[in-house]
Protein backbone atom coordinates (compact mmCIF):
# COMPACT_ATOMS: atom_id res chain seq x y z
CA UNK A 1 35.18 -41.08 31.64
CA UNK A 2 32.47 -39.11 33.69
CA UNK A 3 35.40 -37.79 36.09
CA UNK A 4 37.60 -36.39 33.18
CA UNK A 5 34.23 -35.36 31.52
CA UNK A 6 33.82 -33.01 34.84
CA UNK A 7 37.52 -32.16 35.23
CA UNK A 8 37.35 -30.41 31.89
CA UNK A 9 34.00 -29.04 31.75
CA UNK A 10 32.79 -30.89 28.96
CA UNK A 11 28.49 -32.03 29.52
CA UNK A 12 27.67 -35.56 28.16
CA UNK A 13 24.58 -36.24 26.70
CA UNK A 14 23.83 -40.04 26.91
CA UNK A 15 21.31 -41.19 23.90
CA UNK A 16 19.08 -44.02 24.40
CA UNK A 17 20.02 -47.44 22.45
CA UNK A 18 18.35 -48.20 19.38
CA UNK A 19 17.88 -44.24 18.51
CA UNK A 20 19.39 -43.66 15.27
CA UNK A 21 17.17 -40.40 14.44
CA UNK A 22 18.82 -38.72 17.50
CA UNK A 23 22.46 -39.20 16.55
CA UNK A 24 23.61 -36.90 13.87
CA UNK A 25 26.59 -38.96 12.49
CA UNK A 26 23.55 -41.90 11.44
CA UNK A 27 21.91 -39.25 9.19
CA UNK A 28 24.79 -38.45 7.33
CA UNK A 29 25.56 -42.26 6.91
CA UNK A 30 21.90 -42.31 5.62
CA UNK A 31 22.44 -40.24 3.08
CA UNK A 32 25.82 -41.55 1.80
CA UNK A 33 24.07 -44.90 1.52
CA UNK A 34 21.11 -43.05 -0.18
CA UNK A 35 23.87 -42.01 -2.91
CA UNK A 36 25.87 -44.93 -3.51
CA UNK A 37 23.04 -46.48 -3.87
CA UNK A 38 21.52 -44.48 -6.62
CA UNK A 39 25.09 -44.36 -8.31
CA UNK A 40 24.73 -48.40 -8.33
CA UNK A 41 21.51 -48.06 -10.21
CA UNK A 42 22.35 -45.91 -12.42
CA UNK A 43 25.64 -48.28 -13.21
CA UNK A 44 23.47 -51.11 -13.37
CA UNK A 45 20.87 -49.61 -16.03
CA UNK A 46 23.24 -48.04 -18.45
């Protein structure tokens, strides 16, 4: 993977494990969660 990474000129950044705050794609899974999970309680308390 680090070969064809080189070959095409593309820079990998590696993030440490357990670092959800630096990976964008876990933000926008926070807030999905944050928004189902106000649509459940809104279900539940109508």
């Amino acid at each position: 993977m680090l070969r064809i990474a080189k070959i095409l000129n593309i820079d990998l950044i590696f993030l440490p494990k357990r670092s959800p705050h630096l990976n964008p794609i876990e933000q926008v899974w926070r807030l999905i969660k944050a928004e189902i999970e106000c649509y459940i309680f809104i279900i539940k308390h109508t």
